[in-house]
PDB file of N, CA and C in Angstrom:
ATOM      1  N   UNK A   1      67.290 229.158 111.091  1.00  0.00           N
ATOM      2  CA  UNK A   1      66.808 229.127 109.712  1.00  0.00           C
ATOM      3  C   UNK A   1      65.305 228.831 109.708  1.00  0.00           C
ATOM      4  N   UNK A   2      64.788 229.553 109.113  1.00  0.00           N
ATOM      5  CA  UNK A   2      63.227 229.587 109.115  1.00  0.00           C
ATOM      6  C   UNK A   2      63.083 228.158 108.229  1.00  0.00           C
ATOM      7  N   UNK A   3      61.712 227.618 108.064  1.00  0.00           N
ATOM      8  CA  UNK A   3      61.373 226.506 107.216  1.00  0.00           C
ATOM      9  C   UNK A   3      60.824 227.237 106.151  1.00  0.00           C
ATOM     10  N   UNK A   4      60.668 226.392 105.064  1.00  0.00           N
ATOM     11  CA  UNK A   4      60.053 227.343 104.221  1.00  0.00           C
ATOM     12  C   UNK A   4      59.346 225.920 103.358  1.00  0.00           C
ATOM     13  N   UNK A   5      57.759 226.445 103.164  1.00  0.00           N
ATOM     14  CA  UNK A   5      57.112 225.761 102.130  1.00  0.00           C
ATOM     15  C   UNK A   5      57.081 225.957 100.831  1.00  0.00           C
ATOM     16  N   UNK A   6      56.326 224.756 100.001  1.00  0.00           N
ATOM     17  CA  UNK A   6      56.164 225.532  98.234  1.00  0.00           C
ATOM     18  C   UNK A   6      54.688 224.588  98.089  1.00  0.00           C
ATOM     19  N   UNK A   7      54.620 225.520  97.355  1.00  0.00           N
ATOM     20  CA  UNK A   7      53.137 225.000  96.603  1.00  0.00           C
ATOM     21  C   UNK A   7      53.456 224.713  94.651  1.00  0.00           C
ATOM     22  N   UNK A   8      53.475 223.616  94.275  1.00  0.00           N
ATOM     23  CA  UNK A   8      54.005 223.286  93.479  1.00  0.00           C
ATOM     24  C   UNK A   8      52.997 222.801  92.316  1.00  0.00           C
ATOM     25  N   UNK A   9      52.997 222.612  90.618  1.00  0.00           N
ATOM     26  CA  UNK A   9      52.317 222.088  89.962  1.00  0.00           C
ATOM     27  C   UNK A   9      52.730 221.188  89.276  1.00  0.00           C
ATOM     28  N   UNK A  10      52.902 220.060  88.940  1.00  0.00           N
ATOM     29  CA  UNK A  10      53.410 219.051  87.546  1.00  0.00           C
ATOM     30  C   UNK A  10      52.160 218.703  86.744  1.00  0.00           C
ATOM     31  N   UNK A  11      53.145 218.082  85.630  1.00  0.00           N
ATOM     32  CA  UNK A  11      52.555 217.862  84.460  1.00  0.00           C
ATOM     33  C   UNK A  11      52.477 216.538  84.474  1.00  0.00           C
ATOM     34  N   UNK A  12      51.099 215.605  84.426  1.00  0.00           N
ATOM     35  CA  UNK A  12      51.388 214.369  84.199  1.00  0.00           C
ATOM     36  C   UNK A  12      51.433 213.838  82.187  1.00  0.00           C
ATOM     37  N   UNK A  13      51.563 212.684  82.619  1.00  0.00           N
ATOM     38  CA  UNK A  13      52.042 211.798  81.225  1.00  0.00           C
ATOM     39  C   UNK A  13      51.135 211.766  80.832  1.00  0.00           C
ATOM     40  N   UNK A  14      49.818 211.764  80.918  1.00  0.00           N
ATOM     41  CA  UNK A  14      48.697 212.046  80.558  1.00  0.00           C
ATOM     42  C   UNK A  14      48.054 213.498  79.762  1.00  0.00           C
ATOM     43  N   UNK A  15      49.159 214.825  80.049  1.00  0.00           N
ATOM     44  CA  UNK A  15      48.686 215.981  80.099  1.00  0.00           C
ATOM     45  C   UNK A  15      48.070 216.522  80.981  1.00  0.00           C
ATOM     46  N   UNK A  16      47.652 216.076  82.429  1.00  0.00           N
ATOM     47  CA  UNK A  16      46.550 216.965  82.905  1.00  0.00           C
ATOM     48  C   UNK A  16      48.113 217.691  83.872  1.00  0.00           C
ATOM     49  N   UNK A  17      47.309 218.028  85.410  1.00  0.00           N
ATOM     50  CA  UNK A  17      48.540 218.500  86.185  1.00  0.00           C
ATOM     51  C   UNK A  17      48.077 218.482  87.386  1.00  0.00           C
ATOM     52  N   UNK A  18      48.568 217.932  88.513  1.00  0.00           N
ATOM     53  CA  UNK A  18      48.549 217.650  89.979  1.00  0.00           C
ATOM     54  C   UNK A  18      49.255 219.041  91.076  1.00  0.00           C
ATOM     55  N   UNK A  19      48.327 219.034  91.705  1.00  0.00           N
ATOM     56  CA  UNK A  19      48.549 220.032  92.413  1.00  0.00           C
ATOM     57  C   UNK A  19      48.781 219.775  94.006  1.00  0.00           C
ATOM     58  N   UNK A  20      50.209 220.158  94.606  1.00  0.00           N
ATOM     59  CA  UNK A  20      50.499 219.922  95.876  1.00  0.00           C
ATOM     60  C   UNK A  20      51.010 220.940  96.781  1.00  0.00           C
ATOM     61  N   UNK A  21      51.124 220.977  97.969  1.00  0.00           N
ATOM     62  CA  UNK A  21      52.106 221.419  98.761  1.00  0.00           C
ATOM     63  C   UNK A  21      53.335 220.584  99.540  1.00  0.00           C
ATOM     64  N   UNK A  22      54.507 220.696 100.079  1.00  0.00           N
ATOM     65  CA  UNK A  22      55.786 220.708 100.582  1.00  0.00           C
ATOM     66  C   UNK A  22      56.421 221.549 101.374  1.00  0.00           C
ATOM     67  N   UNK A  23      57.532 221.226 101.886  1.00  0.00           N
ATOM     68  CA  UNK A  23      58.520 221.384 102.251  1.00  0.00           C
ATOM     69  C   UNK A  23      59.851 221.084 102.231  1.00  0.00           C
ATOM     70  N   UNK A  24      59.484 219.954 101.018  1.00  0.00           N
ATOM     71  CA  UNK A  24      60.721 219.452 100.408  1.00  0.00           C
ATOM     72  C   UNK A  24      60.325 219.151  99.015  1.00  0.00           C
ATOM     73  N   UNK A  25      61.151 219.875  97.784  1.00  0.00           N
ATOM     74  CA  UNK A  25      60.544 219.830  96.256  1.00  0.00           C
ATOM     75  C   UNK A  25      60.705 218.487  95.449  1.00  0.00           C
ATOM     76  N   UNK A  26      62.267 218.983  95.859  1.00  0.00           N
ATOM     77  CA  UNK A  26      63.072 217.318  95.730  1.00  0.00           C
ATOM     78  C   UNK A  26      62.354 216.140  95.654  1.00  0.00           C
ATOM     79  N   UNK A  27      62.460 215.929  96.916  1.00  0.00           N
ATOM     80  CA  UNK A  27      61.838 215.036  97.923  1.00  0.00           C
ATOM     81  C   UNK A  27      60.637 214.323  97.243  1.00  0.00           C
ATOM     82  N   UNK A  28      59.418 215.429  97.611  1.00  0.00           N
ATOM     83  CA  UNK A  28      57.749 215.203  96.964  1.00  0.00           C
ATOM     84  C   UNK A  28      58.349 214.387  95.576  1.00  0.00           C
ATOM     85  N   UNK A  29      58.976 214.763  94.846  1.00  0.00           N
ATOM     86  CA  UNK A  29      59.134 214.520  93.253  1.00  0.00           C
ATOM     87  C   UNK A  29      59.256 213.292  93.038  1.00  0.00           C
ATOM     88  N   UNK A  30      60.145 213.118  93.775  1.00  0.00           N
ATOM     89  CA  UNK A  30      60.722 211.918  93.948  1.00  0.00           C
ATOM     90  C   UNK A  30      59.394 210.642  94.444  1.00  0.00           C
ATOM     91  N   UNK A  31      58.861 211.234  95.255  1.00  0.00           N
ATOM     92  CA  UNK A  31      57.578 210.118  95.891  1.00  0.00           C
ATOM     93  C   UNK A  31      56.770 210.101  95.195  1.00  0.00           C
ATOM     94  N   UNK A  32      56.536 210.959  93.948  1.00  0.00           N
ATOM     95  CA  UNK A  32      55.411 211.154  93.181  1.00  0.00           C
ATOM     96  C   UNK A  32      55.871 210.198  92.063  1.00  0.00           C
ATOM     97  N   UNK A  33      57.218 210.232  91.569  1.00  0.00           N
ATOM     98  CA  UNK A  33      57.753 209.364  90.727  1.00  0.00           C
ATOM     99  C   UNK A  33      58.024 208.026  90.672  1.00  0.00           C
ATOM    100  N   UNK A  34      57.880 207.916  91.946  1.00  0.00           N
ATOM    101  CA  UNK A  34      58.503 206.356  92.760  1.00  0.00           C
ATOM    102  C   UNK A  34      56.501 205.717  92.880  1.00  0.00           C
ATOM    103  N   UNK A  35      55.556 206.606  92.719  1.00  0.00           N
ATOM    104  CA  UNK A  35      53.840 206.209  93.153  1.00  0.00           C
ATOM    105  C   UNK A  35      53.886 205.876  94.339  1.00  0.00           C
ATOM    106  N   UNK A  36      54.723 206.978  95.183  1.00  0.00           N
ATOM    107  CA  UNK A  36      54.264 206.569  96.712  1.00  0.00           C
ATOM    108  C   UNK A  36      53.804 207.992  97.054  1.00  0.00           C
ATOM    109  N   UNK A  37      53.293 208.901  96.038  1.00  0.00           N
ATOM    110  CA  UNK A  37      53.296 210.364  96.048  1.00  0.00           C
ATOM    111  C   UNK A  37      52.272 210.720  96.799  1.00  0.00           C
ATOM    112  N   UNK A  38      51.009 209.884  95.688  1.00  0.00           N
ATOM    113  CA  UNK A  38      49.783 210.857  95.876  1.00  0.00           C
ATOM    114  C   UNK A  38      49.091 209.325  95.427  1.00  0.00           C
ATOM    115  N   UNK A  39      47.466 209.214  95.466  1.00  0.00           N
ATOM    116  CA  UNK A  39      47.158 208.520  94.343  1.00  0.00           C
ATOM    117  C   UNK A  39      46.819 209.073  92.997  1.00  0.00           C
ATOM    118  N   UNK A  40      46.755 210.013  92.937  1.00  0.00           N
ATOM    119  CA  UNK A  40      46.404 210.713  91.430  1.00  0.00           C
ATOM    120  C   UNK A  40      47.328 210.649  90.575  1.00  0.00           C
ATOM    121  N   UNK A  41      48.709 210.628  91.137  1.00  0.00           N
ATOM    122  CA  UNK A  41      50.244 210.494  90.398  1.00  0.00           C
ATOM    123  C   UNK A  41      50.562 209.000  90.545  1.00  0.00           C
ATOM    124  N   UNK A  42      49.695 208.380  91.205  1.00  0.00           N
ATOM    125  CA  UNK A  42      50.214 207.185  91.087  1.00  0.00           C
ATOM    126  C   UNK A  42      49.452 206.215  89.684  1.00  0.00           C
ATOM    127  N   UNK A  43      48.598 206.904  89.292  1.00  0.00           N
ATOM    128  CA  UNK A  43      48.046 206.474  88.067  1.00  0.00           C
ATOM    129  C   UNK A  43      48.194 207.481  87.219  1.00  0.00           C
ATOM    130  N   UNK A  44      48.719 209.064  87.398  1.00  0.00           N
ATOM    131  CA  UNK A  44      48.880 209.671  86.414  1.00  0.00           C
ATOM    132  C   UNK A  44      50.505 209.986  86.646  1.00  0.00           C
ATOM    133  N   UNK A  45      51.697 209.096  85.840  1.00  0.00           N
ATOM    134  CA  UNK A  45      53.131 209.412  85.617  1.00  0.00           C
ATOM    135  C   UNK A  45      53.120 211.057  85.827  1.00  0.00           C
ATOM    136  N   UNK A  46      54.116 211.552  87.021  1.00  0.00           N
ATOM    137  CA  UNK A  46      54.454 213.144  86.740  1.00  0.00           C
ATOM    138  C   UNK A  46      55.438 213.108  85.502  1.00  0.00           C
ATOM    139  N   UNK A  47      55.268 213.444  84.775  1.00  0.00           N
ATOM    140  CA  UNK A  47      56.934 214.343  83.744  1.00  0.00           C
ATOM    141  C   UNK A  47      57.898 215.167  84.539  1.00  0.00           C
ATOM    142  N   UNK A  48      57.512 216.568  84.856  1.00  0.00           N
ATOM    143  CA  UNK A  48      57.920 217.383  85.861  1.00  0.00           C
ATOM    144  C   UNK A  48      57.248 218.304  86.597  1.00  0.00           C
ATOM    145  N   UNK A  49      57.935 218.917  86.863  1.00  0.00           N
ATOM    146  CA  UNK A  49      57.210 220.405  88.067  1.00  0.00           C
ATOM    147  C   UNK A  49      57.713 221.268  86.920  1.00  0.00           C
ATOM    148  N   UNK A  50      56.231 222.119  86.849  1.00  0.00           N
ATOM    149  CA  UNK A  50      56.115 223.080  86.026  1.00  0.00           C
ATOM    150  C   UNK A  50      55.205 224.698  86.483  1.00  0.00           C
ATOM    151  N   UNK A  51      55.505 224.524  88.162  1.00  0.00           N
ATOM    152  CA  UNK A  51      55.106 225.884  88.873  1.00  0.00           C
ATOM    153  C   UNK A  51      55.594 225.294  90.367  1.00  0.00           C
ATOM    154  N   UNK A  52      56.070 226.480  90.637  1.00  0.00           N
ATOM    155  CA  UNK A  52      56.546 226.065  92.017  1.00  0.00           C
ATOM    156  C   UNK A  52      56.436 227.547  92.661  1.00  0.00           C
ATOM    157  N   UNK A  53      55.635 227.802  94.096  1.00  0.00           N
ATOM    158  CA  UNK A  53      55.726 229.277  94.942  1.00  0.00           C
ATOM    159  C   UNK A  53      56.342 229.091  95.705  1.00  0.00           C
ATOM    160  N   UNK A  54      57.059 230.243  96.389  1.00  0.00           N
ATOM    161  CA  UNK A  54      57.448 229.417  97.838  1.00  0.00           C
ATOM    162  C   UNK A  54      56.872 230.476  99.062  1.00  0.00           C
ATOM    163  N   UNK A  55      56.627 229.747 100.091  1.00  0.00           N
ATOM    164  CA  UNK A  55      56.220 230.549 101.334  1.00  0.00           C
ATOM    165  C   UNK A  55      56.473 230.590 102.709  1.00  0.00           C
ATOM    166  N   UNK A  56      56.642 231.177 103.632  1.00  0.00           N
ATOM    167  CA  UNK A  56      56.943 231.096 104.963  1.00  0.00           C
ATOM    168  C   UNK A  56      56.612 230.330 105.591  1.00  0.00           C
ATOM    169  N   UNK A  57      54.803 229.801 105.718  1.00  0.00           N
ATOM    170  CA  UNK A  57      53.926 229.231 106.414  1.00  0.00           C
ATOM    171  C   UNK A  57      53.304 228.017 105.439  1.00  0.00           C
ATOM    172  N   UNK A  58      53.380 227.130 105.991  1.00  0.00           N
ATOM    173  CA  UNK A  58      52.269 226.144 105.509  1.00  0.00           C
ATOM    174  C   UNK A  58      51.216 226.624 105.552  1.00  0.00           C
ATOM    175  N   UNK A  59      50.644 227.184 106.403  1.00  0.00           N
ATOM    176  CA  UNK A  59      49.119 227.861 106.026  1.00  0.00           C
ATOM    177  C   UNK A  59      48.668 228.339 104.419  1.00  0.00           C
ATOM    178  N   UNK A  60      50.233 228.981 104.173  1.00  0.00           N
ATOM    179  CA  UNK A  60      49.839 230.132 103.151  1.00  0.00           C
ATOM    180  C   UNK A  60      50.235 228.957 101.983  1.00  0.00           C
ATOM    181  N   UNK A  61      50.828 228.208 101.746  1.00  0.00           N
ATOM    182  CA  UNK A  61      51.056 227.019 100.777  1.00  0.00           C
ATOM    183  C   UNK A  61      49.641 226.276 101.012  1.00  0.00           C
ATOM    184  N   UNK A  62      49.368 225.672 101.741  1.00  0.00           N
ATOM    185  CA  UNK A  62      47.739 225.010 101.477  1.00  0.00           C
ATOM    186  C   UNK A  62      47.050 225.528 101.178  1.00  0.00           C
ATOM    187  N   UNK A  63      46.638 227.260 101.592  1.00  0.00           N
ATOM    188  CA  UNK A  63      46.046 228.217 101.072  1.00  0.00           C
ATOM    189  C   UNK A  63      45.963 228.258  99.785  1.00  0.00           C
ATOM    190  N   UNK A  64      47.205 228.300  98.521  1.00  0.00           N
ATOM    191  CA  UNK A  64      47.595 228.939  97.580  1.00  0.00           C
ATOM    192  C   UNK A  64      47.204 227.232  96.778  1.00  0.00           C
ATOM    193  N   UNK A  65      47.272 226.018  97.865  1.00  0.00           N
ATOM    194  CA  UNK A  65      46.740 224.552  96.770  1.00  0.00           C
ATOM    195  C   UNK A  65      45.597 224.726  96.441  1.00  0.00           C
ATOM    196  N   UNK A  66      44.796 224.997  97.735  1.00  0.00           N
ATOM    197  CA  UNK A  66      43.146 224.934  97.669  1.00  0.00           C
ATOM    198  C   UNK A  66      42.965 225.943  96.495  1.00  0.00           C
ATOM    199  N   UNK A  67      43.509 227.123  96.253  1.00  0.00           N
ATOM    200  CA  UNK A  67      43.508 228.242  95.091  1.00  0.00           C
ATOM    201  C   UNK A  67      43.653 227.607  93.918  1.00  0.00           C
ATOM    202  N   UNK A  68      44.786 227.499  93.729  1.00  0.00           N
ATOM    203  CA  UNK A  68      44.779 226.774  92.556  1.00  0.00           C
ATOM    204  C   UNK A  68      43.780 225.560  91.762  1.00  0.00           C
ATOM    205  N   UNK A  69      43.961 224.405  92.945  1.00  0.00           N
ATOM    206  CA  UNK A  69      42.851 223.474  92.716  1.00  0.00           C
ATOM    207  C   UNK A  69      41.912 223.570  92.311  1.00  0.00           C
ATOM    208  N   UNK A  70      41.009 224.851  92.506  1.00  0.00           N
ATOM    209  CA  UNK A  70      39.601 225.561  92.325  1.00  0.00           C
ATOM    210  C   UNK A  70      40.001 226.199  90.752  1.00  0.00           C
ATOM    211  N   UNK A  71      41.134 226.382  90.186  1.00  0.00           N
ATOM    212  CA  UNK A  71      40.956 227.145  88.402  1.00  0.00           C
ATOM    213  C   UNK A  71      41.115 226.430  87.829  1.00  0.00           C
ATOM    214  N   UNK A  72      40.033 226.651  86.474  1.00  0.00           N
ATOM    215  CA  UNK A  72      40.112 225.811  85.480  1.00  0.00           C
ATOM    216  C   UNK A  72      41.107 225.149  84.837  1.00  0.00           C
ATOM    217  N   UNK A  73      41.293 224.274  84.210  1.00  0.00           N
ATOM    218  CA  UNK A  73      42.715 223.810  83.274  1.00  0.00           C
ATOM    219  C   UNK A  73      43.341 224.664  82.875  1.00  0.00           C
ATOM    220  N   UNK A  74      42.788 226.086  81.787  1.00  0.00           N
ATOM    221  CA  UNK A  74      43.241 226.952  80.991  1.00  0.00           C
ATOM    222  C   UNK A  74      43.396 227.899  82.002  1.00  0.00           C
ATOM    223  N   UNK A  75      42.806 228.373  83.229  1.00  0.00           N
ATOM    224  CA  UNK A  75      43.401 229.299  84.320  1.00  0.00           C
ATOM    225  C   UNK A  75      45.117 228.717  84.917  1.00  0.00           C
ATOM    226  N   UNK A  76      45.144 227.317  85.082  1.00  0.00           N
ATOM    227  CA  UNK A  76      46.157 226.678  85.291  1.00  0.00           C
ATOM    228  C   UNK A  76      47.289 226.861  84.058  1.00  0.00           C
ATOM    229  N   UNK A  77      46.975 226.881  83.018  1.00  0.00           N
ATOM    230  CA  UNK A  77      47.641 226.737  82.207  1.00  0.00           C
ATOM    231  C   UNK A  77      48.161 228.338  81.805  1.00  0.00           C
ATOM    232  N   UNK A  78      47.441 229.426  82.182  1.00  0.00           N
ATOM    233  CA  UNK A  78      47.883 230.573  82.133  1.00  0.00           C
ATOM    234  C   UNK A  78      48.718 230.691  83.085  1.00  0.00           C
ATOM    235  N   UNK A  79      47.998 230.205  84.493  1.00  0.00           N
ATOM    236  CA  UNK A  79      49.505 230.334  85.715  1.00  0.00           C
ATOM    237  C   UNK A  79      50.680 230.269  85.228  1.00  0.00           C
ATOM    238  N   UNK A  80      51.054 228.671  84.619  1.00  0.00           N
ATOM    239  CA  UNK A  80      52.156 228.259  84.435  1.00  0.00           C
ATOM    240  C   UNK A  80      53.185 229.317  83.238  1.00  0.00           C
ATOM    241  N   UNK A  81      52.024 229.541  82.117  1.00  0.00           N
ATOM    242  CA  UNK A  81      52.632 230.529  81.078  1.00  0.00           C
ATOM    243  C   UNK A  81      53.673 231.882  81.682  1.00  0.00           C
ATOM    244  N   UNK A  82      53.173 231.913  82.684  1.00  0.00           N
ATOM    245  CA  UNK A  82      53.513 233.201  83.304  1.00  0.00           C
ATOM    246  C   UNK A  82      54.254 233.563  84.566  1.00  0.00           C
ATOM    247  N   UNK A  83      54.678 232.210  85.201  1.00  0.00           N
ATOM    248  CA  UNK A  83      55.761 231.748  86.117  1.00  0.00           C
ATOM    249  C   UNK A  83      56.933 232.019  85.376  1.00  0.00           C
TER     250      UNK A  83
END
């Protein structure tokens, strides 16, 4: 069984949205919820995951964070419209 990554987005309690990669969706969610995630989620509450890709390679999931990371709020916010 191959592994497989995701490159994922949530929404914090705040409104803005955190951007990660994985290999476990679950999992991350869970650490992000618990503030053992990230520090950005640990002061900004996630709500949920509201974009999720999935990919073969971690390469191509860090690839697709650094992407994302780089568009504006409203580029982000079109992503999600359209997932």
């Amino acid at each position: 069984m191959t592994k497989k990554y995701f490159t994922y987005i949530l929404l914090t309690e705040h409104n803005t949205y955190y951007c990660g990669y994985t290999d476990n969706i679950d999992k991350r969610f869970k650490e992000h919820v618990s503030g053992k995630g990230a520090k950005y989620t640990k002061a900004n509450k996630p709500l949920k995951i509201v974009y999720t890709k999935e990919f073969s390679s971690k390469s191509d999931a860090m690839k697709e964070e650094y992407r994302i990371k780089h568009l504006t709020k409203e580029e982000k916010i079109q992503l999600i419209n359209n997932y």
